[in-house]
Protein backbone atom coordinates (compact mmCIF):
# COMPACT_ATOMS: atom_id res chain seq x y z
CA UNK A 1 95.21 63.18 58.40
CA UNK A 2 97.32 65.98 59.36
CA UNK A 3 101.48 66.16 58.04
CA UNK A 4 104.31 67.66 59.65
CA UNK A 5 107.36 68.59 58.26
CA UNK A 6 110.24 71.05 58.77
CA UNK A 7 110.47 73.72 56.23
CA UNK A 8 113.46 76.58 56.03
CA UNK A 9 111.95 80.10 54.81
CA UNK A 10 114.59 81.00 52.31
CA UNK A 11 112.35 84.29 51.89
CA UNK A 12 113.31 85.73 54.99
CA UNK A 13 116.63 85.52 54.50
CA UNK A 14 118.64 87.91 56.95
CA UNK A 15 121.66 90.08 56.09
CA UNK A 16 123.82 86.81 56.99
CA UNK A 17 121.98 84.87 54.83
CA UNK A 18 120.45 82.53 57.96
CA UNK A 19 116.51 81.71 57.44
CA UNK A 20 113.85 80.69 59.96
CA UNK A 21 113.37 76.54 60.35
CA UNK A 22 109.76 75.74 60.84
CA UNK A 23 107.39 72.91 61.76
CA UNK A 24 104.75 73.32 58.93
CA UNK A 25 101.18 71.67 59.81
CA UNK A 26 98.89 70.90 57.08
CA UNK A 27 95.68 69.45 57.53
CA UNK A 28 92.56 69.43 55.18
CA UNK A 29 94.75 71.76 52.75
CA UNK A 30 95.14 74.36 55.37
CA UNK A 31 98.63 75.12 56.42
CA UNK A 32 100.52 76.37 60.06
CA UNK A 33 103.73 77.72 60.57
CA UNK A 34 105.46 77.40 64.30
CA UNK A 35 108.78 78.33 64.47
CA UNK A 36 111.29 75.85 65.65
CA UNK A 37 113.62 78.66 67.32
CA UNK A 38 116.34 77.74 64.98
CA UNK A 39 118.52 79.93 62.00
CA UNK A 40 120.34 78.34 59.37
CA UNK A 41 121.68 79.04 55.45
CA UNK A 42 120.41 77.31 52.95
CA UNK A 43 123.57 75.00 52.32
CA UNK A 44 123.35 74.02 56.36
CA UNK A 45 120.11 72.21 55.50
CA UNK A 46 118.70 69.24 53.69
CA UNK A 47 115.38 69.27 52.42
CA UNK A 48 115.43 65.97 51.49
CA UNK A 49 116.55 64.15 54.56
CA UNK A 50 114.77 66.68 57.34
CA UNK A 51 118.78 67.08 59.07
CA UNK A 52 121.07 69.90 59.36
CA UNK A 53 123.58 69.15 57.30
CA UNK A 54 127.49 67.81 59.04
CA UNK A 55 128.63 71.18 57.44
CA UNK A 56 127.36 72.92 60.62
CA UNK A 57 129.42 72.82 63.88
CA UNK A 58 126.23 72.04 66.26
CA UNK A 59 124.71 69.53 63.51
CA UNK A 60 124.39 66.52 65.91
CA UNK A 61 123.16 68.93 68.70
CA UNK A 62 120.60 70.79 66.48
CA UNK A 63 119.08 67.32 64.82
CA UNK A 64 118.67 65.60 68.23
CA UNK A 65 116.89 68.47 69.18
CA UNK A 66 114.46 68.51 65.91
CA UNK A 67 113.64 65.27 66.12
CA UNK A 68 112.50 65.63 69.46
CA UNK A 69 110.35 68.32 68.56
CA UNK A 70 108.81 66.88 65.88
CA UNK A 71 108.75 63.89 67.55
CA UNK A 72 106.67 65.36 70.17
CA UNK A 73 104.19 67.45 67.57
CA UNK A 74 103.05 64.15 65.93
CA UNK A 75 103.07 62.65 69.68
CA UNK A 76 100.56 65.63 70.14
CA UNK A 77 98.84 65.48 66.77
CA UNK A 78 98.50 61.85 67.06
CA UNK A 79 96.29 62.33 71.05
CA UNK A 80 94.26 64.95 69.72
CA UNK A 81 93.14 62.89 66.05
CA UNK A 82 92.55 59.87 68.66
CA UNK A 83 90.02 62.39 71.02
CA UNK A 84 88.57 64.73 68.58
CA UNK A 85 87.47 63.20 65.29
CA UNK A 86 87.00 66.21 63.72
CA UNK A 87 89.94 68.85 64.20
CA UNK A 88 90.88 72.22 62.93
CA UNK A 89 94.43 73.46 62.06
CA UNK A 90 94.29 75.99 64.47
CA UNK A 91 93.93 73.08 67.47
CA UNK A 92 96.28 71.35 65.94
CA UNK A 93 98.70 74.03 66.49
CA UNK A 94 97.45 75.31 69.39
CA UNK A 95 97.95 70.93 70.71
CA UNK A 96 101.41 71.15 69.22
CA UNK A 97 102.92 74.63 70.62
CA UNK A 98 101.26 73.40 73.90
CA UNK A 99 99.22 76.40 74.73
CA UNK A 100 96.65 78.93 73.38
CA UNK A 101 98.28 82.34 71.98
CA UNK A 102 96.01 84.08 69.92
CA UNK A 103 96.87 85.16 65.86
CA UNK A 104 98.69 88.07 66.34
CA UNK A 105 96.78 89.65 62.81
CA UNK A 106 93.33 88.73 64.00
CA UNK A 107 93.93 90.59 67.37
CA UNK A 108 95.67 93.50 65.09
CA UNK A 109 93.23 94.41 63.03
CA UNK A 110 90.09 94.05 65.33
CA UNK A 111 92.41 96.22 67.97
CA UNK A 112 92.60 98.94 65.18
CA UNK A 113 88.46 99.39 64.60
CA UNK A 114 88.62 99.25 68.40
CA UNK A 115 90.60 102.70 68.82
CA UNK A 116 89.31 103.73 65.31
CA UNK A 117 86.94 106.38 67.05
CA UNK A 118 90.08 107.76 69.40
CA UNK A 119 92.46 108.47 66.87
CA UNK A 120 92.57 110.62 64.22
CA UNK A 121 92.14 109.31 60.52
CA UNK A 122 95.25 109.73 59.55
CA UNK A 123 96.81 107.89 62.87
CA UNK A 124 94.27 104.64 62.19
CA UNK A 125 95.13 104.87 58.28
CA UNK A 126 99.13 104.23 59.42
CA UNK A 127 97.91 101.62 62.38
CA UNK A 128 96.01 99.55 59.44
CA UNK A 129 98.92 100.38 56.55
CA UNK A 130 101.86 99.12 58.87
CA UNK A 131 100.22 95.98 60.59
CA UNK A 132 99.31 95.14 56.92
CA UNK A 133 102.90 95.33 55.16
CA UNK A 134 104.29 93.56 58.27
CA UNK A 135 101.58 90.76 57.08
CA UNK A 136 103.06 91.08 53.75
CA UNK A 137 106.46 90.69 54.18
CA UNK A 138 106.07 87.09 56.51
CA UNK A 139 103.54 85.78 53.79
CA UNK A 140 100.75 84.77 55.85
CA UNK A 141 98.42 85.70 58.19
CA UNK A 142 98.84 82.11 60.25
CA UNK A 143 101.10 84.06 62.60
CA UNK A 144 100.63 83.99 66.36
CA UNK A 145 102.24 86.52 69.01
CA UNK A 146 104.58 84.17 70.22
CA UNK A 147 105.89 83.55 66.78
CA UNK A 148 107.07 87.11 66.53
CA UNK A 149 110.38 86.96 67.56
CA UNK A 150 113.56 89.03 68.44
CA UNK A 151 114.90 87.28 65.37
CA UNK A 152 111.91 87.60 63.06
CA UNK A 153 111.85 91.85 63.88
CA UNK A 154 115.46 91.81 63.42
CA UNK A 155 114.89 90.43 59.93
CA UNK A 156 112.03 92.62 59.44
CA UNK A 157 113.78 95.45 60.29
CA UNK A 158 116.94 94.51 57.91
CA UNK A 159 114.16 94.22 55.07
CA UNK A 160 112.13 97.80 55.91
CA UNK A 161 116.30 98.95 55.79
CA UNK A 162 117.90 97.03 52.30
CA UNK A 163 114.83 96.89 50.45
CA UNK A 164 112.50 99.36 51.09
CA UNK A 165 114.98 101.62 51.84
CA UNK A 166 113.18 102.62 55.05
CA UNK A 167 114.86 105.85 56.98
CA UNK A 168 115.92 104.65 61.18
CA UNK A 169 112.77 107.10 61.55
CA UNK A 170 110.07 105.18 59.70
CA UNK A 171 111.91 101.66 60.57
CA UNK A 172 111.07 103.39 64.08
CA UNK A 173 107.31 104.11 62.83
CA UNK A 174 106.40 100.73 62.03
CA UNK A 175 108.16 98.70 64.97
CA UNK A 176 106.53 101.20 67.24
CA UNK A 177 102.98 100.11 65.90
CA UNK A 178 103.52 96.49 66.02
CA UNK A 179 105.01 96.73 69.41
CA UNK A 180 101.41 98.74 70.83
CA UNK A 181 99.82 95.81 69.48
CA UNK A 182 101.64 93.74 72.07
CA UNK A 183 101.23 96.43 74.76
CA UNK A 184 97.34 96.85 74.20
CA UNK A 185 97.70 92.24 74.57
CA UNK A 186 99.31 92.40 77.40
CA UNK A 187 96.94 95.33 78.93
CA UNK A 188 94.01 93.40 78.01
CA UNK A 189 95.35 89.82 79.83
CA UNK A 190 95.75 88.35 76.24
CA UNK A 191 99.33 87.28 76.48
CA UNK A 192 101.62 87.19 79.13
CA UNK A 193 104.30 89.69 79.53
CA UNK A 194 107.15 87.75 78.86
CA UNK A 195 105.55 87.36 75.17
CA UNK A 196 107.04 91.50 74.37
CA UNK A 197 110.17 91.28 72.20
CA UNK A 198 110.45 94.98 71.46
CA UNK A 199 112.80 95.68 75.03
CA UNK A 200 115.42 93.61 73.26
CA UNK A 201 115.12 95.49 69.94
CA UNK A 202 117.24 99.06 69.45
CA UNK A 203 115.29 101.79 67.60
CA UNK A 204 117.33 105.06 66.35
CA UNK A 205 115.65 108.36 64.56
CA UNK A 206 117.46 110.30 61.59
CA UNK A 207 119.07 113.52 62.62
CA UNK A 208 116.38 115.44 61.82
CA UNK A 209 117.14 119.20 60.27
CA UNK A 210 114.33 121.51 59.52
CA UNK A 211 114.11 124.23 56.62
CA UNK A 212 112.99 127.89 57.12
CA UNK A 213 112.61 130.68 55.03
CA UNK A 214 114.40 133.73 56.07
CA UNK A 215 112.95 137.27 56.61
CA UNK A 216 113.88 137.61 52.84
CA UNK A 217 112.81 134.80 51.55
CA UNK A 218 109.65 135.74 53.09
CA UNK A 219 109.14 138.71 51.91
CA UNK A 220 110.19 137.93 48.42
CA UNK A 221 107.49 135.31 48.54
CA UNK A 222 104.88 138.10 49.27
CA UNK A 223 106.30 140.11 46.83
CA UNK A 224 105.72 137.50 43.99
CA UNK A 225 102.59 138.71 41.67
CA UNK A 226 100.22 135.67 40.73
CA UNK A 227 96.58 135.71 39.17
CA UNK A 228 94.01 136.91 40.95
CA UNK A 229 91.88 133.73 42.72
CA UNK A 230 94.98 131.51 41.14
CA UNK A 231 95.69 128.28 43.19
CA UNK A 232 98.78 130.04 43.16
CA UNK A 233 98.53 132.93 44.92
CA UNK A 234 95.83 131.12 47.57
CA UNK A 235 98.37 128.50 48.24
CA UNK A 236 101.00 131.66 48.73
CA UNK A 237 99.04 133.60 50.97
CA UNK A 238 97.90 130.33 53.51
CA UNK A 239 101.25 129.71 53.78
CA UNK A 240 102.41 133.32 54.92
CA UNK A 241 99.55 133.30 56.59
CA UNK A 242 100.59 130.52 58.59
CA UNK A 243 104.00 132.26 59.60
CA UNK A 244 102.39 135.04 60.72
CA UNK A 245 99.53 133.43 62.76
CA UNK A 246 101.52 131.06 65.35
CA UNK A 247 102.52 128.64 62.67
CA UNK A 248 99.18 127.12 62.14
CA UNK A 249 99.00 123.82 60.55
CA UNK A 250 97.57 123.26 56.68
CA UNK A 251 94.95 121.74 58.61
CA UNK A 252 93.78 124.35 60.83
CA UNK A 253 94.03 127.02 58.03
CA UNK A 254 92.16 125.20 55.52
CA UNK A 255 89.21 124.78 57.81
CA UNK A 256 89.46 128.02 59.48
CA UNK A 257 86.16 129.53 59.52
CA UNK A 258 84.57 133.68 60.04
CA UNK A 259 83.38 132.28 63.48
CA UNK A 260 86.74 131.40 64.18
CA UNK A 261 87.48 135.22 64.08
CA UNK A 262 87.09 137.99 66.31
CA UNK A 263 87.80 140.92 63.91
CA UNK A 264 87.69 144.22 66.93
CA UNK A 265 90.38 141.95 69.18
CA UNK A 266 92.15 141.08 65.78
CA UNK A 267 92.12 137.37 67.39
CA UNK A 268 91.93 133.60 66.04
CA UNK A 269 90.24 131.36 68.64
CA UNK A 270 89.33 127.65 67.57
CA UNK A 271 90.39 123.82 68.01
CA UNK A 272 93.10 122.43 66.93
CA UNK A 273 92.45 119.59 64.62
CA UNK A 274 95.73 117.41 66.10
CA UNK A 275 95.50 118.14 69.64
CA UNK A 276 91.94 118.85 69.60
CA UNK A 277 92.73 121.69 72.15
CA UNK A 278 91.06 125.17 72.21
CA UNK A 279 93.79 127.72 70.78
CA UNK A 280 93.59 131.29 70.70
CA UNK A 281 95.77 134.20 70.09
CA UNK A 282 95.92 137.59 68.57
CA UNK A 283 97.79 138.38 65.19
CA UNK A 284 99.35 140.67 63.32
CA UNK A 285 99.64 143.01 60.62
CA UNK A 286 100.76 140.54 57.32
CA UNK A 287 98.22 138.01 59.02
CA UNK A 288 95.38 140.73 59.73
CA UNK A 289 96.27 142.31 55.47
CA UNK A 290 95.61 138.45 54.37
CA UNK A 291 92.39 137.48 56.25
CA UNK A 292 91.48 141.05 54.60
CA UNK A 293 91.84 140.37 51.55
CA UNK A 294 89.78 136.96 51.74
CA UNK A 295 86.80 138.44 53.40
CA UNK A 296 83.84 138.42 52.05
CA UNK A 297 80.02 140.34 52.16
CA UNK A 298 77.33 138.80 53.99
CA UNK A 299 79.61 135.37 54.96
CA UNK A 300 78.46 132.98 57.02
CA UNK A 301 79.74 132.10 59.97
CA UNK A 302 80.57 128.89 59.05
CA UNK A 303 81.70 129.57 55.66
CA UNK A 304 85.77 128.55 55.08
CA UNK A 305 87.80 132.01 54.84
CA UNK A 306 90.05 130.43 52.11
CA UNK A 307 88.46 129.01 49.04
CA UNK A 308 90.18 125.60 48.97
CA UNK A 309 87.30 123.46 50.14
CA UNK A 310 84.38 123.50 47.72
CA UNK A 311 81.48 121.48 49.20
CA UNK A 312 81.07 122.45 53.07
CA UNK A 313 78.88 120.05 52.91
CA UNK A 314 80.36 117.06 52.29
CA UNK A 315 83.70 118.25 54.22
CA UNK A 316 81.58 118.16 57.39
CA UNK A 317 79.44 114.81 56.31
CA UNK A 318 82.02 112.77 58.59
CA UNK A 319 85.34 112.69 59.72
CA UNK A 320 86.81 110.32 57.06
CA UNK A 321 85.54 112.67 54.46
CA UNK A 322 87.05 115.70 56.50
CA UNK A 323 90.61 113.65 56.72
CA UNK A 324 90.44 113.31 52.60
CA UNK A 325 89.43 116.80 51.57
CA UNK A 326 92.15 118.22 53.92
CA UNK A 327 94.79 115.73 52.61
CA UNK A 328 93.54 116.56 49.01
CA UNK A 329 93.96 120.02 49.23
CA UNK A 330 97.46 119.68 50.99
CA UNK A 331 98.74 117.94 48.30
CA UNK A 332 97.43 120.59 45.75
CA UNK A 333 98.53 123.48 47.43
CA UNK A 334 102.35 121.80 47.98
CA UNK A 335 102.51 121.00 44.38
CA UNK A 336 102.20 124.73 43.54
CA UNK A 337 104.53 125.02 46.82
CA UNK A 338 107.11 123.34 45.15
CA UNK A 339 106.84 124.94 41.50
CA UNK A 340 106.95 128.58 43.25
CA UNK A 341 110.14 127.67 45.49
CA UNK A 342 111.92 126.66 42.02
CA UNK A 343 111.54 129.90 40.65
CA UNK A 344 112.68 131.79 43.82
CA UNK A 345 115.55 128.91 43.49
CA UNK A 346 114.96 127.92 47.26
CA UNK A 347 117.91 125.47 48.34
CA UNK A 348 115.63 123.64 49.54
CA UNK A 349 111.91 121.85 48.68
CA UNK A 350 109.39 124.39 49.60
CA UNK A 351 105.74 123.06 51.26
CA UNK A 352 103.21 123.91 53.62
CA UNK A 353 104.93 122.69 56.51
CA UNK A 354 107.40 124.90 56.10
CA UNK A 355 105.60 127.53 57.63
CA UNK A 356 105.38 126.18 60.66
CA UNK A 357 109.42 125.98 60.88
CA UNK A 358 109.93 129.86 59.52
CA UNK A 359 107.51 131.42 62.48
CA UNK A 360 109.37 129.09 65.36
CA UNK A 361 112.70 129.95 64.08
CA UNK A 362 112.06 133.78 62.85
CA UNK A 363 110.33 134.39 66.44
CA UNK A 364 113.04 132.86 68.52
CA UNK A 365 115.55 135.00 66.54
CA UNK A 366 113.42 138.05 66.99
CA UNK A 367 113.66 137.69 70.48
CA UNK A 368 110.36 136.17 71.19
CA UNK A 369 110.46 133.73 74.28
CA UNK A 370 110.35 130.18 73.90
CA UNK A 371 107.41 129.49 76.43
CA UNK A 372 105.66 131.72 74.26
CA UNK A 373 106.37 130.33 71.16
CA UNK A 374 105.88 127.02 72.20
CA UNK A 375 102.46 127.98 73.57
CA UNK A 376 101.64 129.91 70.04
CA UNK A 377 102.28 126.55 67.79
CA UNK A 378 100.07 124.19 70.65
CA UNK A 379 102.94 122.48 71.42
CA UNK A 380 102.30 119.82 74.00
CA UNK A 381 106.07 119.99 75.75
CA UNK A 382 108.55 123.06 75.59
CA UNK A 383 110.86 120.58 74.70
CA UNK A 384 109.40 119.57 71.36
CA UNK A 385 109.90 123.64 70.35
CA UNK A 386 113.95 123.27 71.82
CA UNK A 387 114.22 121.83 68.47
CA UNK A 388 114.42 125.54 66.90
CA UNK A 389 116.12 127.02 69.55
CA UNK A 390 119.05 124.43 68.74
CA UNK A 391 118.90 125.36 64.48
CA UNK A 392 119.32 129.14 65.94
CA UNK A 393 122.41 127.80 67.88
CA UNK A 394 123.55 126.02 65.13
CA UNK A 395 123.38 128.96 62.58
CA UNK A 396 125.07 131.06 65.11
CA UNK A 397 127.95 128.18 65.04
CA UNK A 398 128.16 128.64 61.39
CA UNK A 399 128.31 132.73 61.98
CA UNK A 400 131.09 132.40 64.19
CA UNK A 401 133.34 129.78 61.99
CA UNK A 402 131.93 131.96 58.88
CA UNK A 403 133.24 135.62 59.98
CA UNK A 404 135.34 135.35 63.22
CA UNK A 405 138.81 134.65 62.37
């Protein structure tokens, strides 16, 4: 025999202090939640008596209401025990909520080995992470689509912001994933339209702002003297490197190879690891005095031209193993980043992404054209590199209030 009972989720708790009522189903020790569509603090309800207490203006209104719905889930409970004689929870609240929505976290996960082979590692590793601490935070995985709520992201979002401390950016992150969970649904003829919350829900970003070394700063980096073979002076050189060959990403530096090349046109050609799109272009002298220094006699053609990855190997076993070496060696090389920015007293954190910032910004100031620019760091719009162009204009801003009186 199946119970029903109403049950207020003190635990998620928003900012106002109002929880979630819901109609809890157990049956054979196996327990459903389906919300009742109704907010309340804790001193507005009694446990006891199943009522909203008189302390609430709408208390009459609200407990009419209850009892009608729970008066209607054991008038729905009750037909189905009388049919089937053997029934799961999951009919039960499938009976009670009147039609069939599908678990939102079975649907989830099984969407994210779907696209596993379309994205990259890193992309399916924050998929998985995010659906997972949303899964976390409500408690259980009992939770169907239509019980995800403009009120339940609202809270969900107030909890990613007060107690995780979550920036508007990754707050952004996570909804985002959760929300192409419904999208992929709603493609696939899962759930109905009307089902998406997320059009309801406001999303901001931080203000971003993006460091850059200087043409000083870079040069006093090069002119830093480190142990031969050091990680020190490899992780030194990849990043200049990088500002001198079209901002390259860690990524696309650690794995670039002699075939990737062409030492009489002085040229790099090879794909991108994020985009996977074929980039090529030609480099110059700091870039050129680097790769020089790295080369070796009788090298393969497939053989990395900066030692950071060990056991070719196994870097090129599969693409999970590819995704871990890379991120291993990232976080190496930043940690030796960081130590080397504290010495040149940096204002700010150095680490290999860095790089990528210095060549956009140092080439637009040079006078280099933004199409080409943008087209040098693979960017997908012009509009993502506009981003640098508006630092230059905001340094000039600070020229002007600096030295113009």
């Amino acid at each position: 025999m199946a119970s029903i009972k109403l049950i207020l989720r003190t635990h998620q708790a928003d900012q106002t202090g109002h929880s979630p009522l819901y109609i809890r189903v157990i049956k054979d020790r196996k327990t459903k939640f389906i919300t009742a569509g109704v907010k309340l603090k804790e001193n507005e309800w009694d446990e006891a008596k199943q009522k909203v207490k008189k302390n609430h203006p709408n208390s009459a209104r609200m407990n009419a209401s209850l009892s009608q719905k729970i008066a209607d889930a054991e008038g729905q409970l009750a037909d189905l025990e009388r049919k089937v004689k053997s029934v799961s929870i999951n009919k039960i609240k499938e009976a009670i909520k009147g039609k069939e929505v599908p678990n939102f976290f079975d649907y989830a996960y099984k969407r994210c080995e779907k696209i596993k082979g379309n994205l990259a590692v890193s992309s399916h590793r924050a998929y998985y992470g995010n659906i997972k601490k949303f899964e976390e935070y409500l408690g259980t995985r009992d939770i169907y689509f239509d019980d995800i709520t403009v009120s339940v992201l609202m809270d969900y979002i107030s909890h990613l912001s007060n107690v995780k401390k979550n920036t508007n950016t990754t707050q952004r992150q996570k909804i985002i994933i959760l929300a192409i969970m419904f999208k992929e649904a709603i493609k696939e003829d899962i759930i109905p339209p009307h089902m998406y919350p997320f059009s309801k829900i406001k999303l901001t970003r931080n203000n971003s702002s993006r460091s850059f070394l200087s043409k000083e700063q870079i040069q006093g980096l090069l002119n830093l003297n480190f142990a031969p073979g050091s990680i020190s002076e490899i992780a030194r050189d990849m990043f200049v490197f990088s500002i001198y060959a079209g901002g390259l990403r860690f990524s696309d530096v650690v794995d670039l190879q002699h075939q990737h090349f062409n030492v009489e046109e002085s040229r790099i050609k090879k794909v991108i690891r994020k985009t996977s799109r074929l980039h090529q272009f030609k480099m110059g002298s700091v870039a050129l005095n680097i790769l020089a220094k790295y080369q070796k006699e009788n090298a393969l053609e497939d053989d990395f031209i900066f030692p950071i990855v060990k056991n070719k190997e196994l870097y090129f076993k599969n693409e999970e193993t590819k995704h871990k070496i890379i991120e291993s060696g990232n976080v190496l090389c930043n940690t030796y980043l960081r130590k080397i920015g504290k010495e040149m007293k940096l204002p700010f954190s150095l680490s290999f992404h860095l790089s990528r910032h210095s060549f956009a910004t140092n080439a637009l100031n040079n006078g280099m054209r933004i199409e080409h620019v943008s087209k040098l760091m693979d960017h997908k719009e012009i509009s993502t590199t506009q981003i640098y162009a508006k630092i230059i204009s905001e340094e000039l801003d600070k020229a002007v209030d600096n030295y113009i009186f």
